[in-house]
PDB file of N, CA and C in Angstrom:
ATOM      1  N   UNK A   1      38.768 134.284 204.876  1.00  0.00           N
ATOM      2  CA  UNK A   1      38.176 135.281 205.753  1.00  0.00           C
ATOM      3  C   UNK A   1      37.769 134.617 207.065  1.00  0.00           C
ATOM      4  N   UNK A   2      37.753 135.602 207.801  1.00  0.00           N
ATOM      5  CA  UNK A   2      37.556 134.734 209.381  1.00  0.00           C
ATOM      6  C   UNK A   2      35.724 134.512 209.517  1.00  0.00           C
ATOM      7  N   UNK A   3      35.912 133.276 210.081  1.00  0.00           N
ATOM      8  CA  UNK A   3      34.194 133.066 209.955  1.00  0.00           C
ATOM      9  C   UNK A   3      33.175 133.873 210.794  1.00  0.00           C
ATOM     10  N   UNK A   4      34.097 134.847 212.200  1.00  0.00           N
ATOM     11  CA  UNK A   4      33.150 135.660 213.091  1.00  0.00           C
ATOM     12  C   UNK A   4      32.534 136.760 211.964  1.00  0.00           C
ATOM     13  N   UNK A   5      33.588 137.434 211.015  1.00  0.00           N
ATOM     14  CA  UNK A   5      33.764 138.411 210.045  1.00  0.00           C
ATOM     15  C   UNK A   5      32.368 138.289 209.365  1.00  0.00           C
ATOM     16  N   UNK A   6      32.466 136.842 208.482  1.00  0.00           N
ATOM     17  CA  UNK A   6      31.452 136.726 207.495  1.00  0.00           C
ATOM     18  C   UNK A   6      30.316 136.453 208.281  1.00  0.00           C
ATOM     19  N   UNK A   7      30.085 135.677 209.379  1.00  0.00           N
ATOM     20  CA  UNK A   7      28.753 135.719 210.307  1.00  0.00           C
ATOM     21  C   UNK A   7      28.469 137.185 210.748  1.00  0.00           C
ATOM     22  N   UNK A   8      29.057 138.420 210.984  1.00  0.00           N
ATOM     23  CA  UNK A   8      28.683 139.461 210.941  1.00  0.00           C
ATOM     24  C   UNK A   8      28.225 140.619 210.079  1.00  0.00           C
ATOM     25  N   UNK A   9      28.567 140.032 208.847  1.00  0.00           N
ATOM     26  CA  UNK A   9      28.111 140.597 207.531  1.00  0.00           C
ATOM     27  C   UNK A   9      27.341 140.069 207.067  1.00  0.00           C
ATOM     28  N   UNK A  10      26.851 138.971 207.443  1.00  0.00           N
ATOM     29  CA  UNK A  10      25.700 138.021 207.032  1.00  0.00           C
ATOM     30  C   UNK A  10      24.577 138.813 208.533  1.00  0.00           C
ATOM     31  N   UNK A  11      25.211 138.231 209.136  1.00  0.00           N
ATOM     32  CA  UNK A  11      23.791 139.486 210.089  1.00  0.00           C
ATOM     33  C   UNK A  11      22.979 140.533 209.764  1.00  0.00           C
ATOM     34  N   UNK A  12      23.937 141.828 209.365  1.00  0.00           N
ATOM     35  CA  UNK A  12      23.910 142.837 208.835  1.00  0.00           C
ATOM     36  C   UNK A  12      23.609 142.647 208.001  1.00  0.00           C
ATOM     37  N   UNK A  13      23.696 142.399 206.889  1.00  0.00           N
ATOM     38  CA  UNK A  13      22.464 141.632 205.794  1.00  0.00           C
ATOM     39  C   UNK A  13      21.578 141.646 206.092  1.00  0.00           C
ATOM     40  N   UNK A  14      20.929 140.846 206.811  1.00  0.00           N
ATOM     41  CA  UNK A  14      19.602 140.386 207.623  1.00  0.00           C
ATOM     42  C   UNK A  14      18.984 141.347 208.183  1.00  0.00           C
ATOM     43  N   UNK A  15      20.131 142.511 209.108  1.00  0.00           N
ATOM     44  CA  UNK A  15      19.202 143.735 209.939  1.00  0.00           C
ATOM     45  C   UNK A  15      18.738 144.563 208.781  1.00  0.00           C
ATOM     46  N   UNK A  16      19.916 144.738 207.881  1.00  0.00           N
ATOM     47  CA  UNK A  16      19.702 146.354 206.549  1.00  0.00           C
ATOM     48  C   UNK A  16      18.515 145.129 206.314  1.00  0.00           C
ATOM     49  N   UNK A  17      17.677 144.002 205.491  1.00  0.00           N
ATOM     50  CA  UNK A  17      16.983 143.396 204.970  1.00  0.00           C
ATOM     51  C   UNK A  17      15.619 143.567 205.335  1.00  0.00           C
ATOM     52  N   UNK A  18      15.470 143.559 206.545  1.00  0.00           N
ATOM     53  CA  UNK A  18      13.903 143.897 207.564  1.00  0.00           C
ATOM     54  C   UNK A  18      13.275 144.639 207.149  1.00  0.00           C
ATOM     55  N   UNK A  19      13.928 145.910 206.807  1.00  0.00           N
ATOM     56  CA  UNK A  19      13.225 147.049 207.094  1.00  0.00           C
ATOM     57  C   UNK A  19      12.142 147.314 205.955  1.00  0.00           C
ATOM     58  N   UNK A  20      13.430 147.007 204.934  1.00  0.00           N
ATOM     59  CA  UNK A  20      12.257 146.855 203.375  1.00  0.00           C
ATOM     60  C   UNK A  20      11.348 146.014 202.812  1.00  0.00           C
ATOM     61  N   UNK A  21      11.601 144.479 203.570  1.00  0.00           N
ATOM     62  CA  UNK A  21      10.980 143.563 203.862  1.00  0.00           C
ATOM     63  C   UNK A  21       9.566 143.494 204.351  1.00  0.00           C
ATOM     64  N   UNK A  22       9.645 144.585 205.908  1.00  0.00           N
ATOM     65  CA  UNK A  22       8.343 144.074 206.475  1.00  0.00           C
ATOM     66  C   UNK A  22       7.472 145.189 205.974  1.00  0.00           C
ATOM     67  N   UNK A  23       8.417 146.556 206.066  1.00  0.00           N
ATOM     68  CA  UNK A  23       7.646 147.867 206.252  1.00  0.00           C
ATOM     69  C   UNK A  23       7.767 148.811 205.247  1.00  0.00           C
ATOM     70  N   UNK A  24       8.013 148.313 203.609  1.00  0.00           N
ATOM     71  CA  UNK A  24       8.760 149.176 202.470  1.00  0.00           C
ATOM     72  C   UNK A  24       8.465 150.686 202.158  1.00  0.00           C
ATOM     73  N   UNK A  25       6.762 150.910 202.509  1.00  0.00           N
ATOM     74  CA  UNK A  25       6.512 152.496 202.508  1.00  0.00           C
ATOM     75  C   UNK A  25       7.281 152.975 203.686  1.00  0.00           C
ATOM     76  N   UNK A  26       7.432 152.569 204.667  1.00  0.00           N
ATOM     77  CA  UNK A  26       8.248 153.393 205.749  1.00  0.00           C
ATOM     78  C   UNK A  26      10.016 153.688 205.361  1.00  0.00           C
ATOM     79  N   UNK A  27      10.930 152.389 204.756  1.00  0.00           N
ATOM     80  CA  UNK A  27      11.553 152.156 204.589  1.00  0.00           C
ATOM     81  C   UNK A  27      12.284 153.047 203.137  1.00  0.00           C
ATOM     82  N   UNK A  28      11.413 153.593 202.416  1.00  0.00           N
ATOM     83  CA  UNK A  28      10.922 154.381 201.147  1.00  0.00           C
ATOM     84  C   UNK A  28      11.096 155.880 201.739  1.00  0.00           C
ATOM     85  N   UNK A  29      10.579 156.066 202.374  1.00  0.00           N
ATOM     86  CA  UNK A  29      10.258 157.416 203.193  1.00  0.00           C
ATOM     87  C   UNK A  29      11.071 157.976 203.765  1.00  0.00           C
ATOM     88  N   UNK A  30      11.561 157.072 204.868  1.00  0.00           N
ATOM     89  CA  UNK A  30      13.246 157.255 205.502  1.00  0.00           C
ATOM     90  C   UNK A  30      14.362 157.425 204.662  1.00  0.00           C
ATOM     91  N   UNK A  31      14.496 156.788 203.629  1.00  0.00           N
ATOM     92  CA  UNK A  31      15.312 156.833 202.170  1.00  0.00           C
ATOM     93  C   UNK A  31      15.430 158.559 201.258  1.00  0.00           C
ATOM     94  N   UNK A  32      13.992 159.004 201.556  1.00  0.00           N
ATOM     95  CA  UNK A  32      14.115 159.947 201.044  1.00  0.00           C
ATOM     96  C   UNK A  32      14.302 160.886 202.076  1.00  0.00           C
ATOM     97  N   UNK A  33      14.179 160.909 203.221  1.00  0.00           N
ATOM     98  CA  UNK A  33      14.478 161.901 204.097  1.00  0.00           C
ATOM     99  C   UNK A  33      15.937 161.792 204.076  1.00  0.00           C
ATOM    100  N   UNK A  34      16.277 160.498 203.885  1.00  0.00           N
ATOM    101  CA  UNK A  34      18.318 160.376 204.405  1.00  0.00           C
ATOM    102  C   UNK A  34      18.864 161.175 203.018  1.00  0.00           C
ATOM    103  N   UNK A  35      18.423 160.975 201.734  1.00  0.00           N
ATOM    104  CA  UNK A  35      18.707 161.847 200.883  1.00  0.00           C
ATOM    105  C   UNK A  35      18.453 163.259 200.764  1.00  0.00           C
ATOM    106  N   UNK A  36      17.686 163.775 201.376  1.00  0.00           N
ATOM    107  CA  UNK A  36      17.593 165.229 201.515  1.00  0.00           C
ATOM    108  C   UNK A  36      18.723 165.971 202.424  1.00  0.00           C
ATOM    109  N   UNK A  37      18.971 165.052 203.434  1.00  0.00           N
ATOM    110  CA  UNK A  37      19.766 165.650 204.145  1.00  0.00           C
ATOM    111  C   UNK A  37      21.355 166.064 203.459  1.00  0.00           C
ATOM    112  N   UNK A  38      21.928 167.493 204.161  1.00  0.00           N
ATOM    113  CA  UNK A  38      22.934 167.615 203.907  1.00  0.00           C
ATOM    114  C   UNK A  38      24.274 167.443 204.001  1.00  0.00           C
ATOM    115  N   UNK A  39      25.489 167.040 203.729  1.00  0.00           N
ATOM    116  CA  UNK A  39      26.124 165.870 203.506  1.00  0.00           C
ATOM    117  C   UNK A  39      26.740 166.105 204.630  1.00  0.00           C
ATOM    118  N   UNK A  40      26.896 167.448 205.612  1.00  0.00           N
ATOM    119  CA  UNK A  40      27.235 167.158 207.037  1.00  0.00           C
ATOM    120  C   UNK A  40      26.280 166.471 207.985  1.00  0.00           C
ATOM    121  N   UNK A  41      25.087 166.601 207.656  1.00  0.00           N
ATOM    122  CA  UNK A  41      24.326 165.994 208.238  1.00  0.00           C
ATOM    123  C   UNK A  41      24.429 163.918 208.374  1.00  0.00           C
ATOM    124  N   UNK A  42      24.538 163.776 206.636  1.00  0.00           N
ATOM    125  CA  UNK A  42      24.647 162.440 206.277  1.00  0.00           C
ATOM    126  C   UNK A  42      26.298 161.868 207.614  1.00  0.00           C
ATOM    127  N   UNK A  43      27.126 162.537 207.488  1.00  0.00           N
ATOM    128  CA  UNK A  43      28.742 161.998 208.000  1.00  0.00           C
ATOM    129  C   UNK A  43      27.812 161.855 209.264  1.00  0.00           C
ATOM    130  N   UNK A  44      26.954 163.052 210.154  1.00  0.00           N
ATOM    131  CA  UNK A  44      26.978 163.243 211.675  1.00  0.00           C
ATOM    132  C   UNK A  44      25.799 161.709 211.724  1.00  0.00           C
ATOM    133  N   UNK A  45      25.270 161.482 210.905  1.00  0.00           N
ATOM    134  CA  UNK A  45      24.237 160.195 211.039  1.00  0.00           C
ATOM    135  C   UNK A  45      25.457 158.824 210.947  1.00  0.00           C
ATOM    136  N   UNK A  46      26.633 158.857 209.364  1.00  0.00           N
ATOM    137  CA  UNK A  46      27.228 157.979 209.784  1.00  0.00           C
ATOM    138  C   UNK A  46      28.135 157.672 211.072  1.00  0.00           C
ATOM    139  N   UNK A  47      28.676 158.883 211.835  1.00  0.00           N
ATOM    140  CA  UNK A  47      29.814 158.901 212.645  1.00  0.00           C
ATOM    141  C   UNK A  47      28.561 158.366 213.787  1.00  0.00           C
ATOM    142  N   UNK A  48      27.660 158.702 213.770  1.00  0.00           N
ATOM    143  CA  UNK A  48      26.962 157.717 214.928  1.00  0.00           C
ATOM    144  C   UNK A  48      26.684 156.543 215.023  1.00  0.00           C
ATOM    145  N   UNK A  49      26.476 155.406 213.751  1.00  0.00           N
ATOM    146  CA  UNK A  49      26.672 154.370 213.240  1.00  0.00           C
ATOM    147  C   UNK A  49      27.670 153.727 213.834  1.00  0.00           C
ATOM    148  N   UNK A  50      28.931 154.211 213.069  1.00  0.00           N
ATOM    149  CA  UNK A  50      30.188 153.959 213.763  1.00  0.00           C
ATOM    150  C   UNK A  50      30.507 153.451 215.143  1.00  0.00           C
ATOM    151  N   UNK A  51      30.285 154.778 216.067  1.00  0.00           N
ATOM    152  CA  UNK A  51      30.390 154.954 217.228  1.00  0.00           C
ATOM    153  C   UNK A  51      29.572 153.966 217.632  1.00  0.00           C
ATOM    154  N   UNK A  52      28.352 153.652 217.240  1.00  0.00           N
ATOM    155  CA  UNK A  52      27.482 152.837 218.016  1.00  0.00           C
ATOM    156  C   UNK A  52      27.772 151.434 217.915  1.00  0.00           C
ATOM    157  N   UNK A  53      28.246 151.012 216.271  1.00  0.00           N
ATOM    158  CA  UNK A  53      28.597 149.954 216.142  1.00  0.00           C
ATOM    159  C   UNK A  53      29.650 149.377 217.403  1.00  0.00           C
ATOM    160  N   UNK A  54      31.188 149.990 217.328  1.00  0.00           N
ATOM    161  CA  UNK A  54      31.852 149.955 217.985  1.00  0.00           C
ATOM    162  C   UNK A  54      31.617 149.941 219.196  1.00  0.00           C
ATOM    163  N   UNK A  55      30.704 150.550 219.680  1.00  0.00           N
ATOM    164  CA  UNK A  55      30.344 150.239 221.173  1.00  0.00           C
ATOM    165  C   UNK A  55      29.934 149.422 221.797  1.00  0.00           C
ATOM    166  N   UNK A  56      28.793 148.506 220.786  1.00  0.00           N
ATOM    167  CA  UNK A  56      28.206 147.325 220.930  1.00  0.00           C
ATOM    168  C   UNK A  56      29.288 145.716 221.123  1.00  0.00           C
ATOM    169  N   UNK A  57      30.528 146.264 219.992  1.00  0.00           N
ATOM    170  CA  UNK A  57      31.233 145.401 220.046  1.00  0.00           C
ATOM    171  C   UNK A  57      32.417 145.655 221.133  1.00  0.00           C
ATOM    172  N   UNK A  58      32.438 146.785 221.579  1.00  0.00           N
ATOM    173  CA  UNK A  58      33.195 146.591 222.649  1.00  0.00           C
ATOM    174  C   UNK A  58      32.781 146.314 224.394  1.00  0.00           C
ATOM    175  N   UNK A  59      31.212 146.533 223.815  1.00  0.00           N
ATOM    176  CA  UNK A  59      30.240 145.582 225.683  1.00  0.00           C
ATOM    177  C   UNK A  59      30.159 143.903 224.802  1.00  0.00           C
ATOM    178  N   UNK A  60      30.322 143.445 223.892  1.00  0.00           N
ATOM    179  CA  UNK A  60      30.004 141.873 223.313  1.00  0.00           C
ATOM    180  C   UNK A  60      31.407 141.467 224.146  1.00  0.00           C
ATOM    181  N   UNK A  61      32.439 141.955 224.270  1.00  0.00           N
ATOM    182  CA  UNK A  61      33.514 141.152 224.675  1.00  0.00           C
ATOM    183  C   UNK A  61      33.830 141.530 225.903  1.00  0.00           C
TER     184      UNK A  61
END
């Protein structure tokens, strides 16, 4: 595997890791709000993910 690959999944590790880490009742809370939502809702939260990810990596280069 290419080592930028696994240094970026090792990041991401680290960011998803924080949240439950520093702040777990908040992190708990948000969890259950993302589960309530309905599963068009869930795609329109991931397709922004996406989009955002990708965007970041296309101002990094």
């Amino acid at each position: 595997m290419n080592s930028t690959l696994i240094t970026a999944l090792g990041l991401m590790l680290v960011l998803e890791g924080l949240l439950p880490l520093l702040l777990p009742q908040a992190w708990r809370e948000t969890f259950k709000r993302m589960v309530a939502l309905k599963d068009g809702q869930l795609r329109s939260v991931g397709l922004l993910s996406v989009v955002g990810g990708l965007v970041l990596i296309w101002l990094s280069r």
